[in-house]
Protein backbone atom coordinates (compact mmCIF):
# COMPACT_ATOMS: atom_id res chain seq x y z
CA UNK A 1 8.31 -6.97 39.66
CA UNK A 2 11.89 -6.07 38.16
CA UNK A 3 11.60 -4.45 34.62
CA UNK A 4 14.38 -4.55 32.35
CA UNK A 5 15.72 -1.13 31.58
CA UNK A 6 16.71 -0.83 28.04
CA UNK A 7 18.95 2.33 28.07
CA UNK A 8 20.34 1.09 31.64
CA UNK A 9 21.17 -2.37 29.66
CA UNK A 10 22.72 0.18 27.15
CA UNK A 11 25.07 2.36 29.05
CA UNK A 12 26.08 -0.58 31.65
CA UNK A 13 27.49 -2.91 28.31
CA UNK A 14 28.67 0.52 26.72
CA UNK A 15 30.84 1.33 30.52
CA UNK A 16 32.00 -2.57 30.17
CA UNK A 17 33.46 -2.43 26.80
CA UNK A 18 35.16 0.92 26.90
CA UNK A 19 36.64 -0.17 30.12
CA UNK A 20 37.90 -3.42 28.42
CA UNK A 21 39.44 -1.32 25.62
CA UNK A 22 37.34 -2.38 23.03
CA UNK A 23 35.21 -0.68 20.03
CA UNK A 24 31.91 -1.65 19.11
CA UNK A 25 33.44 -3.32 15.97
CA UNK A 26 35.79 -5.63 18.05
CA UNK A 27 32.73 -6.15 20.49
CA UNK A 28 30.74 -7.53 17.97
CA UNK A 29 33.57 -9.49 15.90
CA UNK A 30 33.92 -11.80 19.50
CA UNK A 31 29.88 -11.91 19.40
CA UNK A 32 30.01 -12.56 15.58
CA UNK A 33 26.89 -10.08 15.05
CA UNK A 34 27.27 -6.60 13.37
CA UNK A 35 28.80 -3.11 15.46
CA UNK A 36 25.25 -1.68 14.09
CA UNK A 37 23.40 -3.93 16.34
CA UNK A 38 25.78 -3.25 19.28
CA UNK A 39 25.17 0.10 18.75
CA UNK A 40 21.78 -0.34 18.97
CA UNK A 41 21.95 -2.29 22.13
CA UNK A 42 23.92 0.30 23.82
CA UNK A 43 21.69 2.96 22.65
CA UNK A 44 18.75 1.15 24.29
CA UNK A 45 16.98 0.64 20.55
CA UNK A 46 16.77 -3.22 21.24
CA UNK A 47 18.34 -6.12 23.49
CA UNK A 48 20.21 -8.91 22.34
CA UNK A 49 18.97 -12.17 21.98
CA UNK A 50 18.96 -14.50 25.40
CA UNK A 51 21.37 -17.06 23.56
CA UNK A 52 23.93 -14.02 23.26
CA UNK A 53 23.28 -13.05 27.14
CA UNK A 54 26.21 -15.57 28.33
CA UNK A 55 28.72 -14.94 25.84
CA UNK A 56 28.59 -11.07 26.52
CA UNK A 57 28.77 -11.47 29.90
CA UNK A 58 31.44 -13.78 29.40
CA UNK A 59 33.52 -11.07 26.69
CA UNK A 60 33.11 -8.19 29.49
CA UNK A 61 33.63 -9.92 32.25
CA UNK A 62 30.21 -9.51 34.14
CA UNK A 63 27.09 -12.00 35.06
CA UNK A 64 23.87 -12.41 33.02
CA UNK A 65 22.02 -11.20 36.54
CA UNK A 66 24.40 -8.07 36.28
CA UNK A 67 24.32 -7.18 32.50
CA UNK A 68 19.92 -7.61 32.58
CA UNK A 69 20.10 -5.03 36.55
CA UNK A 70 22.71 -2.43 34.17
CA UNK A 71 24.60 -2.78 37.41
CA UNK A 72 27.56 -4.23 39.03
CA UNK A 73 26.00 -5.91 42.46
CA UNK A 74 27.84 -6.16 45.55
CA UNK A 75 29.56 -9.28 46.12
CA UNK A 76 27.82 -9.83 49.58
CA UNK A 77 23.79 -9.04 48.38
CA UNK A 78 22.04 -11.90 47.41
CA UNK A 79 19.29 -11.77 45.04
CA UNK A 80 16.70 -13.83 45.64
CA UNK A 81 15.24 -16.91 43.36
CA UNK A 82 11.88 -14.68 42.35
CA UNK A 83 14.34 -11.62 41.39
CA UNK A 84 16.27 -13.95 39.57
CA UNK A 85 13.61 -15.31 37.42
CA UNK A 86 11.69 -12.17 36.83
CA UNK A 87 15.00 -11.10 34.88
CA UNK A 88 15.07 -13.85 32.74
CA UNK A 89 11.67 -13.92 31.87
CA UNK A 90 11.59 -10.66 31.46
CA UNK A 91 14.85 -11.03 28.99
CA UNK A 92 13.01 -13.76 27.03
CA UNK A 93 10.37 -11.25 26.42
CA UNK A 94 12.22 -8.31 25.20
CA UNK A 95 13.86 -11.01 22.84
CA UNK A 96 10.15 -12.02 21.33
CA UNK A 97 9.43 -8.63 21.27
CA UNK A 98 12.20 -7.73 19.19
CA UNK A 99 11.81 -10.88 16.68
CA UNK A 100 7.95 -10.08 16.24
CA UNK A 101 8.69 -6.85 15.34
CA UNK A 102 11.09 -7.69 13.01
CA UNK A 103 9.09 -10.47 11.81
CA UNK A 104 5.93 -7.96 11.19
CA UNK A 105 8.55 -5.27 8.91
CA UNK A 106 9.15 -8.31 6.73
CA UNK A 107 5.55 -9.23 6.10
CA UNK A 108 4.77 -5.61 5.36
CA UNK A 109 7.27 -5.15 2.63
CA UNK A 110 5.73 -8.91 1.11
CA UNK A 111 2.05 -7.21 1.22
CA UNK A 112 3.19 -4.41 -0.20
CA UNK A 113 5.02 -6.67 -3.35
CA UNK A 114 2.08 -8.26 -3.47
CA UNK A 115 -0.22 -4.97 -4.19
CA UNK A 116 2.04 -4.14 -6.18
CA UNK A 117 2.02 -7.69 -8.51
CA UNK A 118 -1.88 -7.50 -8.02
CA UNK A 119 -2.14 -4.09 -9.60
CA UNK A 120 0.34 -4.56 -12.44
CA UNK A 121 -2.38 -8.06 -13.11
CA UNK A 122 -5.48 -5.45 -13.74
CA UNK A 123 -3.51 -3.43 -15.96
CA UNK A 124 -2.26 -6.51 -17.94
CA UNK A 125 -5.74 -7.74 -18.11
CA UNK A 126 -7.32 -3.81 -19.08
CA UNK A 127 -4.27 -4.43 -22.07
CA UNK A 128 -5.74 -7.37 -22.88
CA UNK A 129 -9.35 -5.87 -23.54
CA UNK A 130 -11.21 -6.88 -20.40
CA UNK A 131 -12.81 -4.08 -19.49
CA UNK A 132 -13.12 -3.40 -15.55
CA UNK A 133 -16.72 -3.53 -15.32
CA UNK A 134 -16.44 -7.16 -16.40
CA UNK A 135 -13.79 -8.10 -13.93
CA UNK A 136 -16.11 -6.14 -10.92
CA UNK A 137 -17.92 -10.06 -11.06
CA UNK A 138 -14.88 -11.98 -10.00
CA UNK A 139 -11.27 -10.90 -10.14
CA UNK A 140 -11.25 -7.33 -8.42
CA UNK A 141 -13.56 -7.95 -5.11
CA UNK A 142 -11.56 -11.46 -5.31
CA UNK A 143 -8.33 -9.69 -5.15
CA UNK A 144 -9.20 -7.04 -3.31
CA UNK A 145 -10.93 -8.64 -0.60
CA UNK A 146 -7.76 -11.37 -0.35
CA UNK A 147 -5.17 -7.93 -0.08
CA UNK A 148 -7.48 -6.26 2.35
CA UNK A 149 -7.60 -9.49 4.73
CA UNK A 150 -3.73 -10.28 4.08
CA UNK A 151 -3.15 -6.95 4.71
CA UNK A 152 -5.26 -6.51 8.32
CA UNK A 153 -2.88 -9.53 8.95
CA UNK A 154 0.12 -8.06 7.78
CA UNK A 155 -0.20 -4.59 9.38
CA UNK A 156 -3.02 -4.88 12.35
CA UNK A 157 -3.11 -8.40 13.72
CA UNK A 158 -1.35 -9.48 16.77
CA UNK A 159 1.38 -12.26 16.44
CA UNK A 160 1.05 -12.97 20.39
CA UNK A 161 -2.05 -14.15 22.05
CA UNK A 162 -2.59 -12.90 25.79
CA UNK A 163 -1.42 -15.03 28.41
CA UNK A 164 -5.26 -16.22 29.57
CA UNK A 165 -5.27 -18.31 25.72
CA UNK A 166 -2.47 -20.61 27.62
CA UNK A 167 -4.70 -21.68 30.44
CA UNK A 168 -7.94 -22.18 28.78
CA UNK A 169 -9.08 -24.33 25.45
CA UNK A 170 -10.09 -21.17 23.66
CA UNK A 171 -11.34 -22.42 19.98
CA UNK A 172 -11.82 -18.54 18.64
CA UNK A 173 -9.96 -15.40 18.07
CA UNK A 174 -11.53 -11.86 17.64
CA UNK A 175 -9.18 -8.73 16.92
CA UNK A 176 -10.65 -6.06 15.93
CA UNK A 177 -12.69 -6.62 12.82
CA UNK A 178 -11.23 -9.61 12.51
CA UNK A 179 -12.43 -13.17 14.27
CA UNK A 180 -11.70 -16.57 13.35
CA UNK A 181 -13.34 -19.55 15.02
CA UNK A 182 -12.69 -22.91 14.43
CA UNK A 183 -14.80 -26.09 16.55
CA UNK A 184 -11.79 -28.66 17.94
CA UNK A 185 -9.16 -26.47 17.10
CA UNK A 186 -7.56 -24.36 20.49
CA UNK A 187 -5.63 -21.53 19.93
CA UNK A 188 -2.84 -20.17 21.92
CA UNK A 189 0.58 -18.93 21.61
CA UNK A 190 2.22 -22.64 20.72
CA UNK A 191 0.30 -22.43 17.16
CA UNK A 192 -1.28 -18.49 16.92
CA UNK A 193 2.30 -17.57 14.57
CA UNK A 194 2.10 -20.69 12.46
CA UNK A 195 -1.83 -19.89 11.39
CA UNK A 196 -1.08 -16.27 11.35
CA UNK A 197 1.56 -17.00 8.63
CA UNK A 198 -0.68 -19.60 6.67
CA UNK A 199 -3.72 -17.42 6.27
CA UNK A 200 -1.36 -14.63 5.27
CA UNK A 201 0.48 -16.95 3.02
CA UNK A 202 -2.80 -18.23 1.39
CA UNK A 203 -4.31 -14.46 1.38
CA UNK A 204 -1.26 -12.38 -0.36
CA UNK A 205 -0.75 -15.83 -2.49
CA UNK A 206 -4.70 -15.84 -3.73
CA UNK A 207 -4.60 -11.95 -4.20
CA UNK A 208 -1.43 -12.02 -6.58
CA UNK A 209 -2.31 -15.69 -8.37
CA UNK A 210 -6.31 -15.40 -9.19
CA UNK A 211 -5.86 -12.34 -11.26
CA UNK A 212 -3.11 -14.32 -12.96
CA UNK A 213 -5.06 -17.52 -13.35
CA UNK A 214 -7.41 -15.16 -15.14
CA UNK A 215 -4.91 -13.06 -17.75
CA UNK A 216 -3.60 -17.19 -18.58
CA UNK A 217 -6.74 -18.44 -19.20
CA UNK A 218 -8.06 -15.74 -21.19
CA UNK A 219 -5.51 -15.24 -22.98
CA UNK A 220 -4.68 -19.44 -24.35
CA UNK A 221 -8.29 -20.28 -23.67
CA UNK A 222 -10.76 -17.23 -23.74
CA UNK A 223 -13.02 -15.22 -21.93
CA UNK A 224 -15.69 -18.40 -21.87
CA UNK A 225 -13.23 -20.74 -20.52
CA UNK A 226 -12.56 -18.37 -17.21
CA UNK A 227 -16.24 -18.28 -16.49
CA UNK A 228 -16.92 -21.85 -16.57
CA UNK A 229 -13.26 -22.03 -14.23
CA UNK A 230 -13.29 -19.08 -11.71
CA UNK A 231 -15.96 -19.84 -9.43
CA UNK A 232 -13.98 -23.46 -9.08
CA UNK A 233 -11.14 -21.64 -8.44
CA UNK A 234 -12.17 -19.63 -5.92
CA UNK A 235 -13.75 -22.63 -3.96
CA UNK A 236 -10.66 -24.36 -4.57
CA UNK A 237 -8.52 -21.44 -2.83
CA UNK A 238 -11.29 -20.71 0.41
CA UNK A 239 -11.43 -24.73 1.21
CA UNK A 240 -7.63 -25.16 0.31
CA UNK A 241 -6.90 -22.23 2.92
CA UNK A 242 -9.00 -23.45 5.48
CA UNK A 243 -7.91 -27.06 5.68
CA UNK A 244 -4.45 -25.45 5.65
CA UNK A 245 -4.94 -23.44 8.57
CA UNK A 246 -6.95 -26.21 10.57
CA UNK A 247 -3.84 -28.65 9.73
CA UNK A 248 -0.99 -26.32 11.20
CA UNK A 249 -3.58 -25.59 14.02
CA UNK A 250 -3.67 -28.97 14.78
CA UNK A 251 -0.47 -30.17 14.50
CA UNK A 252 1.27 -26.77 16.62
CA UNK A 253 -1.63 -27.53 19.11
């Protein structure tokens, strides 16, 4: 199988341009995308997307099955219909690789908000005269076990299932500590991202507003009112979550 070189991709679009004259700034004006993320491409940091594959063949003068070799080919080989698709499959999944990883930065910096929105909730409450051994009954192993699971989604879990998921009606998912299993629900790659982001949604969202549910009602209603409340609240949050995720399951399925 052909594998996409990333520094050959590089130094093939970097001989291209210079021979057309052109910067990396003028390069990407024609593209419309920034000269930092030409730059990267001809460094061999990332590839472009497939979408952008014909017009940049099409600015330097080249083929698609040229710029993905890093090669000019001779006019009189033939590459075969395999070759051909391996290229542009394997294009597609540089392209996924480089959205999920761009994808997974952007959760991070939301889990760490999050921690951070969490933590500043304990203090307010502590300032408000709730001592932390009462909150060690309900809003800190609430919180913290909401951030810990958001965050094994955030940082550890995998946003791509492997390929055997596609073939088979698979109705569980174990990673590591984590496993999820749900009875008439399949999982595979077509709705994997969209419960991924739900059960992070619901996890960094329950970890940043049950502390705050508590500091409100305490504070207009008192420290009775948020006993009779939170363990409602907390059913309220694990059912909403998993109907949630069994929905977008569903409907992606």
């Amino acid at each position: 199988m052909y594998q996409i070189d990333n520094e050959k991709f590089g130094l093939f679009v970097a001989d291209l341009r210079k021979g057309k004259n052109l910067t990396q700034k003028e390069l990407a004006e024609k593209l419309y995308v920034s000269d930092k993320t030409v730059s990267k491409w001809e460094r061999g940091l990332s590839m472009p997307n497939v979408a952008l594959l014909l017009p940049i063949a099409d600015v330097l003068d080249t083929t698609v099955t040229e710029l993905l070799r890093g090669e000019k080919l001779d006019t009189q080989k033939r590459l075969d219909t395999k070759e051909v698709e391996e290229l542009v499959v394997n294009s597609l999944d540089f392209s996924v690789r480089d959205s999920v990883r761009q994808h997974k930065k952007n959760w991070i910096l939301a889990y760490l908000f999050c921690c951070f929105l969490s933590a500043a909730e304990i203090i307010v409450l502590i300032v408000c005269g709730i001592p932390l051994a009462e909150m060690r009954g309900d809003v800190l192993p609430v919180t913290a076990l909401m951030l810990l699971f958001g965050g094994w989604l955030c940082l550890f879990a995998k946003d791509l299932l492997p390929n055997y998921y596609e073939s088979n009606k698979i109705n569980y998912v174990s990673q590591g500590i984590f496993r999820i299993h749900m009875s008439g629900l399949s999982f595979h790659n077509g709705n994997w991202p969209q419960i991924c982001t739900t059960l992070k949604i619901w996890t960094l969202a329950a970890g940043v507003l049950y502390p705050l549910a508590a500091i409100l009602t305490i504070t207009f209603s008192g420290m009775g009112s948020w006993n009779m409340l939170k363990n409602a609240l907390l059913i309220l949050v694990l059912v909403s979550m998993l109907v949630s995720t069994y929905a977008v399951g569903k409907k992606y399925e």
